[in-house]
Protein backbone atom coordinates (compact mmCIF):
# COMPACT_ATOMS: atom_id res chain seq x y z
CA UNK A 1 256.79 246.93 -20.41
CA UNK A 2 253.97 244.64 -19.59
CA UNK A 3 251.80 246.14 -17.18
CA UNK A 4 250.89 243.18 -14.19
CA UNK A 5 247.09 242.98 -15.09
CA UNK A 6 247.92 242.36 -19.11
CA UNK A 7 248.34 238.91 -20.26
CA UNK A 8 249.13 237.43 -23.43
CA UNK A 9 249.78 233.61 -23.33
CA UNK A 10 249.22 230.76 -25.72
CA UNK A 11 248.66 227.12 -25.31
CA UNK A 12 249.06 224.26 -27.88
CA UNK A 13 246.29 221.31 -28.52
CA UNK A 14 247.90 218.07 -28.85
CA UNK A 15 245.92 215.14 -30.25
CA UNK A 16 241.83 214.54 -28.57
CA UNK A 17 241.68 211.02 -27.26
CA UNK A 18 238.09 211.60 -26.14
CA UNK A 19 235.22 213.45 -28.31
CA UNK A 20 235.34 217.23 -28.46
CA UNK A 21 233.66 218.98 -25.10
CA UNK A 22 232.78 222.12 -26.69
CA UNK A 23 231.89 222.77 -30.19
CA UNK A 24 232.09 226.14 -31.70
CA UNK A 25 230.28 227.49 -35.27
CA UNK A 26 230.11 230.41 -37.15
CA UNK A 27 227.23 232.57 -36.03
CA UNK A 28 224.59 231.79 -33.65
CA UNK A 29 222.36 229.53 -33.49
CA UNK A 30 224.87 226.63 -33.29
CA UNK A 31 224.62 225.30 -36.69
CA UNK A 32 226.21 221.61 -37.89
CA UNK A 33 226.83 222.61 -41.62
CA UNK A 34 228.92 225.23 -40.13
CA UNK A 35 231.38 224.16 -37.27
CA UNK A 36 234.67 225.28 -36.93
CA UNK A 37 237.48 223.34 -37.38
CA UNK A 38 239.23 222.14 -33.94
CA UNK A 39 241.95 224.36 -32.84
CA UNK A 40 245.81 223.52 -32.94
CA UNK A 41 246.60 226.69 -30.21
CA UNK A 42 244.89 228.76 -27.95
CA UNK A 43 245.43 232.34 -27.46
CA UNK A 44 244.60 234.25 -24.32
CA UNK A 45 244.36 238.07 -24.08
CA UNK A 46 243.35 239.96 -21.03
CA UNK A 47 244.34 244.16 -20.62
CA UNK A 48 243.42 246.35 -17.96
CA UNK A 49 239.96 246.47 -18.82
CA UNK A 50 237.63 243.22 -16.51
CA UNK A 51 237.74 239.84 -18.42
CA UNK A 52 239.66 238.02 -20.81
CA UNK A 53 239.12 236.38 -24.26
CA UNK A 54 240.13 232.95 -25.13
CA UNK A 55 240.82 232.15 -28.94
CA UNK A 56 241.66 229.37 -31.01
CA UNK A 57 243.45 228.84 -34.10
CA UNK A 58 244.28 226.21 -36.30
CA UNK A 59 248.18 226.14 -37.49
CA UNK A 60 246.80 227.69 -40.92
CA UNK A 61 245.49 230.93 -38.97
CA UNK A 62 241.76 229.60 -39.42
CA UNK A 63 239.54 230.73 -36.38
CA UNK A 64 238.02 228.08 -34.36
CA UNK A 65 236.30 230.20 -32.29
CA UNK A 66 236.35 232.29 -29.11
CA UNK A 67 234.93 233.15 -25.50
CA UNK A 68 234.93 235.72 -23.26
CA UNK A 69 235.94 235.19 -19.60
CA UNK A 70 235.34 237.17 -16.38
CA UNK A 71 238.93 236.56 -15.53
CA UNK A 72 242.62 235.22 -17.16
CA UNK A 73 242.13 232.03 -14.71
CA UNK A 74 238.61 231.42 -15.80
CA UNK A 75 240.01 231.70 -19.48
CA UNK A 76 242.81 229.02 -18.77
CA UNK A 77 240.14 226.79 -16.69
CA UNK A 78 237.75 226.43 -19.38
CA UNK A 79 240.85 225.52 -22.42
CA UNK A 80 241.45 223.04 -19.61
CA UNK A 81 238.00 221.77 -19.83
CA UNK A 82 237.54 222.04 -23.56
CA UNK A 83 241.12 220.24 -24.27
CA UNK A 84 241.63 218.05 -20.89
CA UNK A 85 245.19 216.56 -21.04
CA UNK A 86 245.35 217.67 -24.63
CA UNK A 87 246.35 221.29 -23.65
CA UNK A 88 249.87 221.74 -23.38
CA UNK A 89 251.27 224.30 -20.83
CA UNK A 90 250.95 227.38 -21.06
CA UNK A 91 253.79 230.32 -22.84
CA UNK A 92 253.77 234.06 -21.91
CA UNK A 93 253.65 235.73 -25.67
CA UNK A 94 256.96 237.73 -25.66
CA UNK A 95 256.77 241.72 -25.50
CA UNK A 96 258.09 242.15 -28.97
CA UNK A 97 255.86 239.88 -30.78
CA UNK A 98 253.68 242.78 -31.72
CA UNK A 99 250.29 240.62 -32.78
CA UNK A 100 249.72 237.62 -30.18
CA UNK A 101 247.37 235.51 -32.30
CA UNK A 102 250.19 236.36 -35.41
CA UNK A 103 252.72 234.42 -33.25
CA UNK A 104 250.89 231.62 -31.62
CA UNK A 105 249.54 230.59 -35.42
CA UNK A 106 253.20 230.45 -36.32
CA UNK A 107 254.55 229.31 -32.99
CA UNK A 108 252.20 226.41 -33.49
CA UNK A 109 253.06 225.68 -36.84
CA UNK A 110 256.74 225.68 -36.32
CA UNK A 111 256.19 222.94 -32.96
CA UNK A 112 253.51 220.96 -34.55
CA UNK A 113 254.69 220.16 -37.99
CA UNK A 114 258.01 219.42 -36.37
CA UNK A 115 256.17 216.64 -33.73
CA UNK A 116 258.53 213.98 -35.82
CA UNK A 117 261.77 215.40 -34.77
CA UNK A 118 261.37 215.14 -31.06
């Protein structure tokens, strides 16, 4: 059972219609030659323990980076400042999905290379 401060939830990213707010790249400093490719889902993950992390995925399991949050709702408040109307809502990962970043990759893969059949 899910205890009430654990949260596992993902979020799709639709198409940009504006330039990319944040940019993420491997390592530190931020470095052109190496940026990360834009993110098709977010994953959120927050336990018992203070904060949360936010990470992103492309549909082909590729990080895109990720952030740590004080809180779940500072998590979800900066995908919606990263991805503005581009984030879709937001899914509780279900209990018996036993890796959360696992299913969102393929939970995004399955929705977004399916966007013709709507």
């Amino acid at each position: 059972m899910t205890s009430p401060t654990r949260v596992r939830a993902l979020a799709l990213v639709g198409a940009m219609t504006q330039a990319r707010r944040a940019t993420h790249t491997a390592g530190y400093p931020l470095d052109p030659a190496r940026m990360l490719p834009e993110a098709d889902v977010v994953v959120l993950v927050a336990d018992a323990d203070p904060g949360a992390m936010l990470f992103r995925y492309t549909v082909h399991g590729e990080s895109s980076g990720d952030t740590w949050h004080p809180s779940a709702d500072a998590a979800r408040a900066e995908a919606r400042d990263e991805y503005g109307e581009a984030l879709g809502q937001w899914e509780d990962v279900p209990d018996e999905a036993p890796d959360a970043h696992v299913y969102a990759v393929k939970y995004a893969a399955d929705r977004l290379n399916s966007r013709g059949d709507w």
